[in-house]
N, C-alpha and C. Protein backbone atom coordinates (compact mmCIF):
# COMPACT_ATOMS: atom_id res chain seq x y z
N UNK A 1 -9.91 11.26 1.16
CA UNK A 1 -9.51 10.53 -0.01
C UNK A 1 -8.52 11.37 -0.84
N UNK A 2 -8.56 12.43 -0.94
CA UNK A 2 -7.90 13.47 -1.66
C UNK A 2 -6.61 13.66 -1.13
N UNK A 3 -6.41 13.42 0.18
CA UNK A 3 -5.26 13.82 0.77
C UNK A 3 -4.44 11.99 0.35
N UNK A 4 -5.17 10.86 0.68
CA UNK A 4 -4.44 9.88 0.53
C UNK A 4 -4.09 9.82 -1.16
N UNK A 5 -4.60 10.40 -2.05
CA UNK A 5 -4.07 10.45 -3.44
C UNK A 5 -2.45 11.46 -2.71
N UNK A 6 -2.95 12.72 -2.63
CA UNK A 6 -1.70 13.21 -2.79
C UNK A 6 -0.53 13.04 -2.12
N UNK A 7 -0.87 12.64 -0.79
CA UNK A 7 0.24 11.99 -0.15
C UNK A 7 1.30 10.65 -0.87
N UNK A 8 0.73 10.06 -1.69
CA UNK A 8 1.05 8.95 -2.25
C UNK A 8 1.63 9.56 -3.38
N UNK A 9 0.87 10.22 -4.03
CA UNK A 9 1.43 11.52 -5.06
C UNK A 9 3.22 11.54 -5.10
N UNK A 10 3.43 12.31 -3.55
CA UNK A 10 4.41 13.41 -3.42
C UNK A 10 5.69 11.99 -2.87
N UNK A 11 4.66 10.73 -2.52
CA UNK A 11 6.06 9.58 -2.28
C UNK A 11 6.02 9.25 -3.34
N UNK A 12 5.53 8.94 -4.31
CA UNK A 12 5.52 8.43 -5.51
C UNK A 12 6.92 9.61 -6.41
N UNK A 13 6.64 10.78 -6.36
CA UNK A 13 7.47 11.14 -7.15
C UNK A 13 8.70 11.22 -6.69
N UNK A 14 8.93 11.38 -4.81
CA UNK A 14 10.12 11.36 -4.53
C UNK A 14 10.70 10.49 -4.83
N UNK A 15 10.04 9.34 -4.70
CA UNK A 15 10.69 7.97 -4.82
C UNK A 15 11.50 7.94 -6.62
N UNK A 16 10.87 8.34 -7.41
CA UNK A 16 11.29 8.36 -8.77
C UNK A 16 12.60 9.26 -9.01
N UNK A 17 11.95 10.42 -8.21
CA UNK A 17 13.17 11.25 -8.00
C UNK A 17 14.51 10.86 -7.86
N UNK A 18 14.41 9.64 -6.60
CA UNK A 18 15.65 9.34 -6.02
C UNK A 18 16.26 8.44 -7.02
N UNK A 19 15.21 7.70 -7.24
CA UNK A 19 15.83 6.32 -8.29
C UNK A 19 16.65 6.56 -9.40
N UNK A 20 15.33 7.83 -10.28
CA UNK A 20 15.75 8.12 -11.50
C UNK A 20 16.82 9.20 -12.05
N UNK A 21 16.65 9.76 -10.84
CA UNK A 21 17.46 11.34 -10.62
C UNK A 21 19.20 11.58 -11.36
N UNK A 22 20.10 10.17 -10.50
CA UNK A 22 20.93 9.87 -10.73
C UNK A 22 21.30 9.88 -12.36
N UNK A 23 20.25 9.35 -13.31
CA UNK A 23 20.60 9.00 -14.21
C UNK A 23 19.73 10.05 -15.45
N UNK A 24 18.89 11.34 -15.07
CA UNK A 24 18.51 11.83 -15.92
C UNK A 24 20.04 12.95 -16.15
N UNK A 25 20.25 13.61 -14.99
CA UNK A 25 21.36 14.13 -14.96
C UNK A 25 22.69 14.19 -15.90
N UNK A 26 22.77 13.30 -16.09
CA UNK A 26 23.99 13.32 -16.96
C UNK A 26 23.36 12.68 -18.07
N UNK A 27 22.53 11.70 -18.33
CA UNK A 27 22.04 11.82 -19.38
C UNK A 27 21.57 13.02 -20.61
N UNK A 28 21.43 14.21 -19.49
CA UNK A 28 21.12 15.82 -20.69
C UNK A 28 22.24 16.39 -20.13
N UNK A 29 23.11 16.15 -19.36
CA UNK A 29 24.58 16.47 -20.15
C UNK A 29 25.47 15.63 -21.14
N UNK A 30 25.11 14.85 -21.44
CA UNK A 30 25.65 13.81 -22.47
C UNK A 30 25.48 14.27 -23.73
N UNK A 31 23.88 13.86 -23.88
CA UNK A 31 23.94 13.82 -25.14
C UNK A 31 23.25 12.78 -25.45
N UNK A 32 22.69 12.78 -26.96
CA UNK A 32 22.10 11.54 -27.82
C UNK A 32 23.57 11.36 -28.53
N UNK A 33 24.37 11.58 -28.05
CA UNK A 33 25.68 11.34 -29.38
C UNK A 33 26.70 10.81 -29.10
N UNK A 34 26.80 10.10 -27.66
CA UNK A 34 27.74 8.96 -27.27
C UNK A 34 26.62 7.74 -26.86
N UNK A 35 27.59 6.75 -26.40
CA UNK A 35 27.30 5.60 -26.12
C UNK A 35 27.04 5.57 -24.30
N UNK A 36 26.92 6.57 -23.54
CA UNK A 36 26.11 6.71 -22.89
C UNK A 36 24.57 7.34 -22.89
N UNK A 37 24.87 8.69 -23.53
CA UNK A 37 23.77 9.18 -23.76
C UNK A 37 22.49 7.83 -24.15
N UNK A 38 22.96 7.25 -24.65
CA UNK A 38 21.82 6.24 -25.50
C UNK A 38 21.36 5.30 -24.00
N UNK A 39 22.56 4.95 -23.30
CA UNK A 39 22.04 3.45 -22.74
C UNK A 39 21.36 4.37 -21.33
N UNK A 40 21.45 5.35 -20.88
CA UNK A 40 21.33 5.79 -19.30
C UNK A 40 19.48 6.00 -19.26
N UNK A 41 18.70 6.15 -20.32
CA UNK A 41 17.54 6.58 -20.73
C UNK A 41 16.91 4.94 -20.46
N UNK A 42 17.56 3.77 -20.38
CA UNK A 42 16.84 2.48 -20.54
C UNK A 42 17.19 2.25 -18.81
N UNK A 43 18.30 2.74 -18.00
CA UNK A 43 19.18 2.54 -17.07
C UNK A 43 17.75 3.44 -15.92
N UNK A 44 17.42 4.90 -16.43
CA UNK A 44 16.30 5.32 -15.98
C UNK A 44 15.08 5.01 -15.95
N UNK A 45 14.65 3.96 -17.18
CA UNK A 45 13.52 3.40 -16.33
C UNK A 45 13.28 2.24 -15.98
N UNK A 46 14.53 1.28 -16.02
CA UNK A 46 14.63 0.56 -15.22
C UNK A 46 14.63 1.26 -13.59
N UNK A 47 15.02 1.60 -13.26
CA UNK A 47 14.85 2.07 -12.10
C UNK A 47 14.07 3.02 -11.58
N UNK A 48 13.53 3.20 -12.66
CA UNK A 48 11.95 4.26 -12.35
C UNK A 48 11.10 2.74 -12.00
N UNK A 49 10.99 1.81 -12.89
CA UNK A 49 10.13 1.08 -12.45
C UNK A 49 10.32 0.23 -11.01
N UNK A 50 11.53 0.09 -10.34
CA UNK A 50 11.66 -0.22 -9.18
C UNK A 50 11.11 0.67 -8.65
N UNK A 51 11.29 2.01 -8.66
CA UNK A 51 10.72 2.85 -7.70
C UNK A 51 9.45 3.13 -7.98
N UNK A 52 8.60 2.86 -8.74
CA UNK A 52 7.14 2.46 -8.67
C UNK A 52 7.00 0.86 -8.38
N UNK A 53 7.64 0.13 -8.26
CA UNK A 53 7.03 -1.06 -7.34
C UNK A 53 7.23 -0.83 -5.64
N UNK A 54 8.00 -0.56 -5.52
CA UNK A 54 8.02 0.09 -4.10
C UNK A 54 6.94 1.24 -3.26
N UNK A 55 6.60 2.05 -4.01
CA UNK A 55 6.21 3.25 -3.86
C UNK A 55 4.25 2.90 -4.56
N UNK A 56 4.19 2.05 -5.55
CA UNK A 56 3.09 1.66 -5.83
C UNK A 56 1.53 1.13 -5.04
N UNK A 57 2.07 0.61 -4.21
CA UNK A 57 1.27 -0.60 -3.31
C UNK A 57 0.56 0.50 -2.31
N UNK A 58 1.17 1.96 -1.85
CA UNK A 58 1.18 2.29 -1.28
C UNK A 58 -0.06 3.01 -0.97
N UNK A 59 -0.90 3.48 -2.41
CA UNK A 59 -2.18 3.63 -2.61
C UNK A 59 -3.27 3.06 -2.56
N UNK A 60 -3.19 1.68 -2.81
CA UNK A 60 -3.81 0.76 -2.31
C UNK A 60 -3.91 0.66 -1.07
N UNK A 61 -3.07 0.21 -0.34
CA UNK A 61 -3.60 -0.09 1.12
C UNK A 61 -3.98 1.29 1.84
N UNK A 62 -4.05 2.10 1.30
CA UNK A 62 -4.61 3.91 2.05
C UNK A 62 -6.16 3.76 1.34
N UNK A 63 -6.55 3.32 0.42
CA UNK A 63 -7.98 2.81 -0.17
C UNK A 63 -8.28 1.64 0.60
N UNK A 64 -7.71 0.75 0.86
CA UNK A 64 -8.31 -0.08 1.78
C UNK A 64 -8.33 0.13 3.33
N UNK A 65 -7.68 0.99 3.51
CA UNK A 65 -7.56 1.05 4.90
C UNK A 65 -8.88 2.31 4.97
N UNK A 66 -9.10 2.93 3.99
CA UNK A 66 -10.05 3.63 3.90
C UNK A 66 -11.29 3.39 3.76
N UNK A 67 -11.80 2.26 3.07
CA UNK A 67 -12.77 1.63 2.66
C UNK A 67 -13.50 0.79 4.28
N UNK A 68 -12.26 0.05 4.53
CA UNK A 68 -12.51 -0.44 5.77
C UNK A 68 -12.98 0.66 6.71
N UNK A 69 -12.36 1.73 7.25
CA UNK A 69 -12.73 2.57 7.97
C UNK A 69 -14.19 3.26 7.63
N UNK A 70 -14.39 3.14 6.74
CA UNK A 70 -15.95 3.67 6.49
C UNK A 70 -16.97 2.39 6.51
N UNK A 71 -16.22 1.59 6.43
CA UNK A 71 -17.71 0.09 6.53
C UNK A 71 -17.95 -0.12 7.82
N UNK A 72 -16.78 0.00 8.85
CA UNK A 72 -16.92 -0.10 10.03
C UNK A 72 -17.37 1.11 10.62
N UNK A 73 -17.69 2.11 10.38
CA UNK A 73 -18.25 3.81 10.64
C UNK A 73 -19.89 3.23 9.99
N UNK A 74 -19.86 2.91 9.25
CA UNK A 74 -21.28 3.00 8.29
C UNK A 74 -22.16 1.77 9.02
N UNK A 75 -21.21 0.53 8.89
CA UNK A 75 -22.65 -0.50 9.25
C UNK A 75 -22.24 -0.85 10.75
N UNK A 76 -21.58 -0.52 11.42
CA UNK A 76 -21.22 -0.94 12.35
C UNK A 76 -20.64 -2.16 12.50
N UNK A 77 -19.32 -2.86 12.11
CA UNK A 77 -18.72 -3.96 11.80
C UNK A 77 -17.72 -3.70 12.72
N UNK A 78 -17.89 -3.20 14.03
CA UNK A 78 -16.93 -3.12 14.90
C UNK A 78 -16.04 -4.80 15.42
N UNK A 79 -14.89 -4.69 15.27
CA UNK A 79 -14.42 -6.02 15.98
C UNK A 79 -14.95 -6.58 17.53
N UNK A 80 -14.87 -5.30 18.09
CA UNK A 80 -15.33 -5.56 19.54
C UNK A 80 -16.85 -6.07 19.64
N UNK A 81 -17.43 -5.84 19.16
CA UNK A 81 -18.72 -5.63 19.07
C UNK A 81 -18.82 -7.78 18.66
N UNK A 82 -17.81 -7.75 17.36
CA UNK A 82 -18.30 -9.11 17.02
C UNK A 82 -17.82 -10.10 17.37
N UNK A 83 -16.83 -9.86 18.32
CA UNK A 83 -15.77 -10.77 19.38
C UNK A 83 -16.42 -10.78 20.50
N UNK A 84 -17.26 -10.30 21.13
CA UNK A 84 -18.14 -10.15 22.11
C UNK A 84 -19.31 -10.92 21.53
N UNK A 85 -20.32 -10.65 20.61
CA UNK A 85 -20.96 -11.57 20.03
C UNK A 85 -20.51 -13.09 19.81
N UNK A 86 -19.21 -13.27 19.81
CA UNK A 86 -19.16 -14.62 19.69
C UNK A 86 -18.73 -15.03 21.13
N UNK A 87 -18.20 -14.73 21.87
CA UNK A 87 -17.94 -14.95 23.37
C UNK A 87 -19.78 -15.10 23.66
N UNK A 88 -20.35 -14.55 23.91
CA UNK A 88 -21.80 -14.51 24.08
C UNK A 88 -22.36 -16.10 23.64
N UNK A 89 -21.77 -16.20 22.27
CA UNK A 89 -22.21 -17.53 21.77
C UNK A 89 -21.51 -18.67 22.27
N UNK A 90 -20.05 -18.76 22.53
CA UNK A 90 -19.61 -19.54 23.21
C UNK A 90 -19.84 -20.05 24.63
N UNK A 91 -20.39 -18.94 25.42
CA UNK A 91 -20.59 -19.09 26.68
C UNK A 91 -22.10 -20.03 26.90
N UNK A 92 -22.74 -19.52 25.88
CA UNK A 92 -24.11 -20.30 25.74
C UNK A 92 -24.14 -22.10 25.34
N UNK A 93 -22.83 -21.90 24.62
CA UNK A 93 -22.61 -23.81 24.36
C UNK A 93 -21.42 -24.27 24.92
N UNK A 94 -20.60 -24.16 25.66
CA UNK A 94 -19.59 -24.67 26.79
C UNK A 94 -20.31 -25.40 27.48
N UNK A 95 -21.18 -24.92 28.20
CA UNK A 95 -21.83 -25.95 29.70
C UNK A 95 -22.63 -26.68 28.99
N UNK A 96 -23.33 -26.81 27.56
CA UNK A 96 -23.97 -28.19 27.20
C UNK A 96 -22.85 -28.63 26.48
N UNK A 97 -21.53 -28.51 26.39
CA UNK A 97 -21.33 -29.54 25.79
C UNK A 97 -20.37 -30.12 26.98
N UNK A 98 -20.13 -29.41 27.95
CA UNK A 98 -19.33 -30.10 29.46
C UNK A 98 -20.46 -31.29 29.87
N UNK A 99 -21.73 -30.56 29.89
CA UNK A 99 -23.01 -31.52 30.49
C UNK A 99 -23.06 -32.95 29.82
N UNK A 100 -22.72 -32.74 28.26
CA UNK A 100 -22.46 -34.28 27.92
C UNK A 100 -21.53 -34.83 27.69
N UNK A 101 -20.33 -34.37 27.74
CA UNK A 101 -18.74 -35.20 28.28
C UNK A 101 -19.00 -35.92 29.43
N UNK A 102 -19.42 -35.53 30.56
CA UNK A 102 -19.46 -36.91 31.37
C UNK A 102 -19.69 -38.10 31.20
C-alpha cells in the first residue's frame, strides 16, 4: 500500500511538474509588476488542475486493484473457481431442460 501511495506520489508530481513547470518559470522571473506576472499564476493552475485530473484517478484504481487482490487472497473469490461452479451448474440443467423440449 505504501509503495502504491508513493508511486502515484512521484506521477502525480511529475505530472504537475510538466504542466505547471512551463509557467512557474517565468512567472518568478517576471514579477508581480507586469501584466504577465499577474495572469501566468491563474495560467498555472489551470493547468495544474489538468494535470491532477489525469494523474488523479490513478490512485484509485491501485486501491482497487488492491482491495480486490486481497478479497480474492482472503475469501477465496477466485474467478476460476466460480466459472467452474457455474459450468457445474449448467451441466446439471442442460439435459433436463433438452429432456423437455421434445
Amino acid at each position: 500500500m505504501f509503495l502504491i501511495f508513493l508511486l502515484t506520489a512521484v506521477i502525480q508530481y511529475a505530472a504537475m511538474a510538466i504542466f505547471q513547470g512551463p509557467f512557474w518559470i517565468p512567472m518568478v522571473l517576471a514579477g508581480r509588476d507586469i501584466v504577465s506576472g499577474r495572469v501566468l499564476p491563474y495560467l498555472a493552475g489551470i493547468f495544474g488542475a489538468v494535470a491532477g485530473s489525469f494523474s488523479g484517478p490513478l490512485l484509485m484504481v491501485g486501491l482497487v486493484l488492491l482491495y480486490l487482490d486481497l478479497r480474492v487472497r482472503k475469501k477465496g473469490f477466485d474467478l476460476q473457481m466460480m466459472m467452474s461452479a457455474v459450468d457445474a451448474q449448467a451441466a446439471r440443467v442442460l439435459p433436463a431442460v433438452a429432456v423437455e423440449g421434445r
